[in-house]
PDB file of N, CA and C in Angstrom:
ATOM      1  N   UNK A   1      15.108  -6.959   1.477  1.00  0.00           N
ATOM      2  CA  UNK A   1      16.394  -6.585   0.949  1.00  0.00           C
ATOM      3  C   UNK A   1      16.233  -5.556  -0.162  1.00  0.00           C
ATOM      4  N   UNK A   2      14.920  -5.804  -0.808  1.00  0.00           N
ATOM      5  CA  UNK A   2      14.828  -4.719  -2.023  1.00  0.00           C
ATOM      6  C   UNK A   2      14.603  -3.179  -1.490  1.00  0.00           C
ATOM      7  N   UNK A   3      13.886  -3.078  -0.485  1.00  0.00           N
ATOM      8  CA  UNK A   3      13.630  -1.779   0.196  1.00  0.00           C
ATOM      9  C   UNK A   3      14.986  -1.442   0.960  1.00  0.00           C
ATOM     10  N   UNK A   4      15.936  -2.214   1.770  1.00  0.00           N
ATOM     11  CA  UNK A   4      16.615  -1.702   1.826  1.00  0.00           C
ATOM     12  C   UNK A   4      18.105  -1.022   1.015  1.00  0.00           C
ATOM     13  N   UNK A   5      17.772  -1.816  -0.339  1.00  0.00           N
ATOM     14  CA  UNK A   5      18.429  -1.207  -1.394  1.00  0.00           C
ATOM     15  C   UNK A   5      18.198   0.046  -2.042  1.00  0.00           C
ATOM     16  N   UNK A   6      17.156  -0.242  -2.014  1.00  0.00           N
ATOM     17  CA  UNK A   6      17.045   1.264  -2.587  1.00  0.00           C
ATOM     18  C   UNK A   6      16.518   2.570  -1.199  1.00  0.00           C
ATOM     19  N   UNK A   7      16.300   2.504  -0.136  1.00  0.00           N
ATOM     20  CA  UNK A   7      17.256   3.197   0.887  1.00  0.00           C
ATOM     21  C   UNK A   7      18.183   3.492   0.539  1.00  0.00           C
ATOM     22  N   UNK A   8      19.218   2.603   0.695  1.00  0.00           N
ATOM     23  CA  UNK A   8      20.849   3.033   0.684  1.00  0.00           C
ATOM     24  C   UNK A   8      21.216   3.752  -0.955  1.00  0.00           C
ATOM     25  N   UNK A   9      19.965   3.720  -1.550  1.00  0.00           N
ATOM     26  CA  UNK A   9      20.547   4.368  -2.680  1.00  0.00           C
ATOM     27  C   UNK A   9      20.587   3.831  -4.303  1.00  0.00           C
ATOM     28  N   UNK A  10      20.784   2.567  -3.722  1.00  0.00           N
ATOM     29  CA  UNK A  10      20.951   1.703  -5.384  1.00  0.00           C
ATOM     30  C   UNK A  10      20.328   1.148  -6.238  1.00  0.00           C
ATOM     31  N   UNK A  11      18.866   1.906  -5.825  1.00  0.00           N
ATOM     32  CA  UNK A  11      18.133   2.254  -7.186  1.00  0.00           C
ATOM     33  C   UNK A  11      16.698   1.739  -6.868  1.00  0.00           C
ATOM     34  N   UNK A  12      15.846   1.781  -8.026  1.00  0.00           N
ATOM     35  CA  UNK A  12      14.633   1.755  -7.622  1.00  0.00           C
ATOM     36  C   UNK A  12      14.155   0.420  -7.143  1.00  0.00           C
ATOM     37  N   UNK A  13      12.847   0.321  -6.701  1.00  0.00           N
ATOM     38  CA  UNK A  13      12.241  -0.797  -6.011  1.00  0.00           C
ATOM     39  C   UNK A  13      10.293  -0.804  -6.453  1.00  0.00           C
ATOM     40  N   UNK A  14      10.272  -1.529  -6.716  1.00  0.00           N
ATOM     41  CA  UNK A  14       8.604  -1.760  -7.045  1.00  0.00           C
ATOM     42  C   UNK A  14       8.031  -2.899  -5.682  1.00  0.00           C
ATOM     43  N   UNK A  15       7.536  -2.456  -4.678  1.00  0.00           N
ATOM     44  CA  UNK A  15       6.929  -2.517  -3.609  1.00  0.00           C
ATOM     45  C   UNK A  15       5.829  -2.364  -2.978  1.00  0.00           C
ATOM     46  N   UNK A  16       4.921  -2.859  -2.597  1.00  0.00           N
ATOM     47  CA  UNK A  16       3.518  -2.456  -2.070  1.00  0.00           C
ATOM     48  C   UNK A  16       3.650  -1.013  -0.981  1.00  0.00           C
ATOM     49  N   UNK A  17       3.539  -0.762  -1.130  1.00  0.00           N
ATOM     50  CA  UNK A  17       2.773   1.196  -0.551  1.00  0.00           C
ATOM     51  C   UNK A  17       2.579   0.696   1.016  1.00  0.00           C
ATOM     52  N   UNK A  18       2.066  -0.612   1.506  1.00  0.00           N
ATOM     53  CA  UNK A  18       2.017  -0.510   2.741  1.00  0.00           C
ATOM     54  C   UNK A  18       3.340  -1.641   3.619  1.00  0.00           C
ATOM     55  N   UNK A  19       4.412  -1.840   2.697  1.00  0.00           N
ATOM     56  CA  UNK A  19       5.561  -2.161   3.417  1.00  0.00           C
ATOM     57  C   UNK A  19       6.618  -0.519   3.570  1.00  0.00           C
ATOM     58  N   UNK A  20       6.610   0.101   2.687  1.00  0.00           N
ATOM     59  CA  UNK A  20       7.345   1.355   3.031  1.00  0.00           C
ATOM     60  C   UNK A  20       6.534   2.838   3.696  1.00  0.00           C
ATOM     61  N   UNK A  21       5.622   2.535   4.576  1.00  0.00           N
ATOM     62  CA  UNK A  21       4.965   3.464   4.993  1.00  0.00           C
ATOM     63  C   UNK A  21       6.158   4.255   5.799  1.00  0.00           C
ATOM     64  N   UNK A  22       6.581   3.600   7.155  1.00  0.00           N
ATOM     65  CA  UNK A  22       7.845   4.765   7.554  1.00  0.00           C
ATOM     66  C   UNK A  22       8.528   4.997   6.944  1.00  0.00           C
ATOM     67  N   UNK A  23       9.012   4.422   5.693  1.00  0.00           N
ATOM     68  CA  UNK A  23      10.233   5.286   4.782  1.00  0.00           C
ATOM     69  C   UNK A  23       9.789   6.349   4.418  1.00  0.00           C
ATOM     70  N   UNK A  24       8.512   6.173   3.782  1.00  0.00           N
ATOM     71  CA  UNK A  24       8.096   7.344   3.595  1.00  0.00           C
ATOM     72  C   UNK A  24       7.390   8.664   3.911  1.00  0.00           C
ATOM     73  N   UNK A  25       7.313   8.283   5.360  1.00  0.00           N
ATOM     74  CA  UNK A  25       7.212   9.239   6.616  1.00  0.00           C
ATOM     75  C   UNK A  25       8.278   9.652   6.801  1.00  0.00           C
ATOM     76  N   UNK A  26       9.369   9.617   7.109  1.00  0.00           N
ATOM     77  CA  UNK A  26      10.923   9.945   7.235  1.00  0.00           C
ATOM     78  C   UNK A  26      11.631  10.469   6.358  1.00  0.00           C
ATOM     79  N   UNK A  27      10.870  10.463   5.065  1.00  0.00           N
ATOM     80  CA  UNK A  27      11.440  10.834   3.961  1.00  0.00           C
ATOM     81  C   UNK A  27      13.071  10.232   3.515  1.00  0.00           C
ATOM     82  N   UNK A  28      12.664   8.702   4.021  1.00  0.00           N
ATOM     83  CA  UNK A  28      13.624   7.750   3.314  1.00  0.00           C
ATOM     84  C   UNK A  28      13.917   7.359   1.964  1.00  0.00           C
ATOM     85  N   UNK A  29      12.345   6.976   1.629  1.00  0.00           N
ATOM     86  CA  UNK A  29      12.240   6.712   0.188  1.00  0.00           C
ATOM     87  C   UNK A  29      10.739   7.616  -0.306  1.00  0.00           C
ATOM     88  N   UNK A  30      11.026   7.759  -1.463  1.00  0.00           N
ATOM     89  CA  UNK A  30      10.104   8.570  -2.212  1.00  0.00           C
ATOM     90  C   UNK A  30       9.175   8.191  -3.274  1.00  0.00           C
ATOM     91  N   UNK A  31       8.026   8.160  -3.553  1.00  0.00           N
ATOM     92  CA  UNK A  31       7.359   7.470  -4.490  1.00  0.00           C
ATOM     93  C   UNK A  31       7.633   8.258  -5.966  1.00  0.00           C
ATOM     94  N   UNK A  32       7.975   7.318  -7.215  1.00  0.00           N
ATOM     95  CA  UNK A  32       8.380   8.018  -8.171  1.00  0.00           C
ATOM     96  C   UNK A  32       7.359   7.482  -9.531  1.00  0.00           C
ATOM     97  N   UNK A  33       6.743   6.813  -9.166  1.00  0.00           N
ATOM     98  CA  UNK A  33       5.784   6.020  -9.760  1.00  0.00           C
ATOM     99  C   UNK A  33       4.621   5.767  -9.304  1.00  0.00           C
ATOM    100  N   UNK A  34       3.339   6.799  -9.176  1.00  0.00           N
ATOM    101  CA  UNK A  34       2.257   6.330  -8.354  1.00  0.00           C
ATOM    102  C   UNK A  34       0.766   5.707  -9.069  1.00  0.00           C
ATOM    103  N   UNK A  35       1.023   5.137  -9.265  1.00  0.00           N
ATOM    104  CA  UNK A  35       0.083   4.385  -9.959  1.00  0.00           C
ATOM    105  C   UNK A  35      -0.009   3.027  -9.406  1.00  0.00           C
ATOM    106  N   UNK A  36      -1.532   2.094  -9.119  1.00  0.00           N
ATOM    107  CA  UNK A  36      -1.381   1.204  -8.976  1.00  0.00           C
ATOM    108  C   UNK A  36      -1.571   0.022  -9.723  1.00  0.00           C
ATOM    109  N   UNK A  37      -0.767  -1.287  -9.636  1.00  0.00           N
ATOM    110  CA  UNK A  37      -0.131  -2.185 -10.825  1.00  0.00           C
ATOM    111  C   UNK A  37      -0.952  -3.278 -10.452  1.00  0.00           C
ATOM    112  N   UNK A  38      -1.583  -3.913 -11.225  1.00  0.00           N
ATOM    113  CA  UNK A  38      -2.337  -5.010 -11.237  1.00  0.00           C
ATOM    114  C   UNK A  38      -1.249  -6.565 -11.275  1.00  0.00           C
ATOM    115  N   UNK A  39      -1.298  -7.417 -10.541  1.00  0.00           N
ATOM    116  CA  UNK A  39      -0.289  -8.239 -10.638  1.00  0.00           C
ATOM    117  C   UNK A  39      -1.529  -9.614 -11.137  1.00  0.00           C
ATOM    118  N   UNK A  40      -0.781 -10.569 -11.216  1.00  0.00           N
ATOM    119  CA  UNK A  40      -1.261 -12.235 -11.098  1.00  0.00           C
ATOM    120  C   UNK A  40      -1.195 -12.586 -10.117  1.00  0.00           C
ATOM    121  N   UNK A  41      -0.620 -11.954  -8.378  1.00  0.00           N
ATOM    122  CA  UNK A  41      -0.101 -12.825  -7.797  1.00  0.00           C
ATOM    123  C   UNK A  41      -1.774 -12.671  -6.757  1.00  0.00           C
ATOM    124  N   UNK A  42      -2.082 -13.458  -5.748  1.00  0.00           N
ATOM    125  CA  UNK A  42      -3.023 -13.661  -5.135  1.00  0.00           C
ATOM    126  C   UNK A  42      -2.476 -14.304  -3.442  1.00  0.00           C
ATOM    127  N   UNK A  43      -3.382 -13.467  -2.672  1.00  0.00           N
ATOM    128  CA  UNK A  43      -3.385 -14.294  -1.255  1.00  0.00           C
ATOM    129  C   UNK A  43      -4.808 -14.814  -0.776  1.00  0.00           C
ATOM    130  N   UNK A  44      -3.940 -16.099   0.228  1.00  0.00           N
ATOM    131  CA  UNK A  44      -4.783 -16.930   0.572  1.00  0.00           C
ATOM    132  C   UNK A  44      -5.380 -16.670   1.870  1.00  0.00           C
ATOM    133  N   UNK A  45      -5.957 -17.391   2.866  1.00  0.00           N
ATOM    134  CA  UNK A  45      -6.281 -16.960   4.178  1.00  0.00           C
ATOM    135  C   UNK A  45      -6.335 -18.722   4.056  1.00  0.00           C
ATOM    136  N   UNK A  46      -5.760 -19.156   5.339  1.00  0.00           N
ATOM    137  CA  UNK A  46      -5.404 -20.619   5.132  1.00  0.00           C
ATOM    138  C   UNK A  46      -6.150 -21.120   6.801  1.00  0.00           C
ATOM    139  N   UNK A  47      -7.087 -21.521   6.728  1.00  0.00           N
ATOM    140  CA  UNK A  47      -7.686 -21.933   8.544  1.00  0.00           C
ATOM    141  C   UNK A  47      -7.663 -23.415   8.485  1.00  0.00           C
ATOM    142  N   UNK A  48      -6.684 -23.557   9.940  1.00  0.00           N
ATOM    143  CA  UNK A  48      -7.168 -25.312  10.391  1.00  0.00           C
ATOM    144  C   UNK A  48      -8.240 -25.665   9.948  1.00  0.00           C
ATOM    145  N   UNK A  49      -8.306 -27.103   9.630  1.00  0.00           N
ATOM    146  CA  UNK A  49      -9.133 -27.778   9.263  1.00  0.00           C
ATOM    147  C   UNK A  49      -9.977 -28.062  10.583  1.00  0.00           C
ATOM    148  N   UNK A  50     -11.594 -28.244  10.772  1.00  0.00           N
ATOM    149  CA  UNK A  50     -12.649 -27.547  11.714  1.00  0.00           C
ATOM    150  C   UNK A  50     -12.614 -26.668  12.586  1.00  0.00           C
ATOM    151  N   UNK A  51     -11.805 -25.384  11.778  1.00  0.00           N
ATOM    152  CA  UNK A  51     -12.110 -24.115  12.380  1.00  0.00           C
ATOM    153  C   UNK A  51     -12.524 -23.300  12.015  1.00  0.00           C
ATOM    154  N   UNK A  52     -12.878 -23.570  10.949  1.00  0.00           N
ATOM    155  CA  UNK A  52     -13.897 -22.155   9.754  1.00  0.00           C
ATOM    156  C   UNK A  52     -14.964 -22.219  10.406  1.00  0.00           C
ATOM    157  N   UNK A  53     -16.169 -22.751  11.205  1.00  0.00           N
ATOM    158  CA  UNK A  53     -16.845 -22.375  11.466  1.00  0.00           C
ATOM    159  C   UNK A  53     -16.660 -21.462  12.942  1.00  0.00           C
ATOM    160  N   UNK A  54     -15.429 -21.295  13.542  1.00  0.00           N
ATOM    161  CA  UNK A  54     -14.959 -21.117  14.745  1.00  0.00           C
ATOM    162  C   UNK A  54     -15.735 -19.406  14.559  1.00  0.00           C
ATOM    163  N   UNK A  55     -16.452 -18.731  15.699  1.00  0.00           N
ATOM    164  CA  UNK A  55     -16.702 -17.359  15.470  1.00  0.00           C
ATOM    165  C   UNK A  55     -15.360 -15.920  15.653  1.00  0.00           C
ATOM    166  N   UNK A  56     -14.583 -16.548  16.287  1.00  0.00           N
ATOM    167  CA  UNK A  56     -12.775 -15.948  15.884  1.00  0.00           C
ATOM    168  C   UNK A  56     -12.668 -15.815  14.703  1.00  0.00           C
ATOM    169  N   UNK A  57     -12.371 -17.341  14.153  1.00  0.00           N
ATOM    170  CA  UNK A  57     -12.083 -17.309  13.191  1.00  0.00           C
ATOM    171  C   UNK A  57     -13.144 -16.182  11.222  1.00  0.00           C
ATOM    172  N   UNK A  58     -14.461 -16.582  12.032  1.00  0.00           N
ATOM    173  CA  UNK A  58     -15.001 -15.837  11.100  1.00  0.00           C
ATOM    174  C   UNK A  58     -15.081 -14.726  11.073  1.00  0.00           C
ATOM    175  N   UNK A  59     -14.652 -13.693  12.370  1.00  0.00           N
ATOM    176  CA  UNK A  59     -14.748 -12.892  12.479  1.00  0.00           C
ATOM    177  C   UNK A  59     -13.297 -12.053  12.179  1.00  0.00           C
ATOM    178  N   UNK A  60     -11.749 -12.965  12.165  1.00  0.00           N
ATOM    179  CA  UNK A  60     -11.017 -12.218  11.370  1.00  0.00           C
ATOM    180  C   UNK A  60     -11.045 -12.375   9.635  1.00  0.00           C
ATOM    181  N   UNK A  61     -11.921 -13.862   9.193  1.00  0.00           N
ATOM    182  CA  UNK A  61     -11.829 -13.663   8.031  1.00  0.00           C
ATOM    183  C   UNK A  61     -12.721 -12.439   7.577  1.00  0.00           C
ATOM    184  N   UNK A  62     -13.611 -11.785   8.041  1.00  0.00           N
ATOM    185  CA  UNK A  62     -14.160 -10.726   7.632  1.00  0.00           C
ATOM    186  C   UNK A  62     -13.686  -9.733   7.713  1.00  0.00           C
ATOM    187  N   UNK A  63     -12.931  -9.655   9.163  1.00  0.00           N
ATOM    188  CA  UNK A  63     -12.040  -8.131   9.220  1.00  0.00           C
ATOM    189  C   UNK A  63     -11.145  -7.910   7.805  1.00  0.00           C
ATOM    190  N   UNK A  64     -10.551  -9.081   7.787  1.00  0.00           N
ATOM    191  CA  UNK A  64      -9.247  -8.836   6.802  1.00  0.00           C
ATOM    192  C   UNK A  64      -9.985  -8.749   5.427  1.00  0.00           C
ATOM    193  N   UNK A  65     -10.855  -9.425   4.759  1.00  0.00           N
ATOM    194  CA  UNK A  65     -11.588  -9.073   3.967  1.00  0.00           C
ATOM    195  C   UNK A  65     -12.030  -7.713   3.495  1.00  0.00           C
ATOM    196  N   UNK A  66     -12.426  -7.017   4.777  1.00  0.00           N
ATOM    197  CA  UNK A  66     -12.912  -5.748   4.631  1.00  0.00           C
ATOM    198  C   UNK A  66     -11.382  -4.661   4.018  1.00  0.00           C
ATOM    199  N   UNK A  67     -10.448  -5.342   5.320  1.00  0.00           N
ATOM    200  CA  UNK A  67      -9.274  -4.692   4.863  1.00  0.00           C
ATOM    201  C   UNK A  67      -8.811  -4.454   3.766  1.00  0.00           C
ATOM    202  N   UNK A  68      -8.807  -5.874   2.490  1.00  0.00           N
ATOM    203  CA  UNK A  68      -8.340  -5.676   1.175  1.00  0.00           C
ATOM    204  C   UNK A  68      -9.101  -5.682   0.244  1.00  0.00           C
ATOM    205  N   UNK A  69     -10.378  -5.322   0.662  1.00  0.00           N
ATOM    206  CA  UNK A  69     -11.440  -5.122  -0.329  1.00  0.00           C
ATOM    207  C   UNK A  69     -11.374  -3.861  -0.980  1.00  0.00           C
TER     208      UNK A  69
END
């Protein structure tokens, strides 16, 4: 709802860079602040219980790892 607010106009939005990628291909929304902001907040990676050793499974916890490393 915040991205599409400030789309339509009504003002700014503080958002991660990779939820408004087509806006800002389209030249929907515009970055006016580029700097990146250190938060508190943290994600988890949450696997059934006896499936961490699963080789799927270890093998997307590494992909995604790599991803937000």
């Amino acid at each position: 709802m915040v991205i599409e607010a400030a789309v339509a106009g009504l003002g700014f939005a503080l958002v991660p860079r990779y939820l408004i990628e087509q806006e800002l291909v389209v030249d929907r929304l515009r970055v006016v602040f580029d700097r990146p902001m250190q938060t508190e907040n943290s994600y988890y990676l949450v696997v059934p219980e006896g499936k961490l050793e699963n080789p799927v499974s270890q093998a997307f916890r590494a992909w995604i790892t790599a991803q937000v490393g």
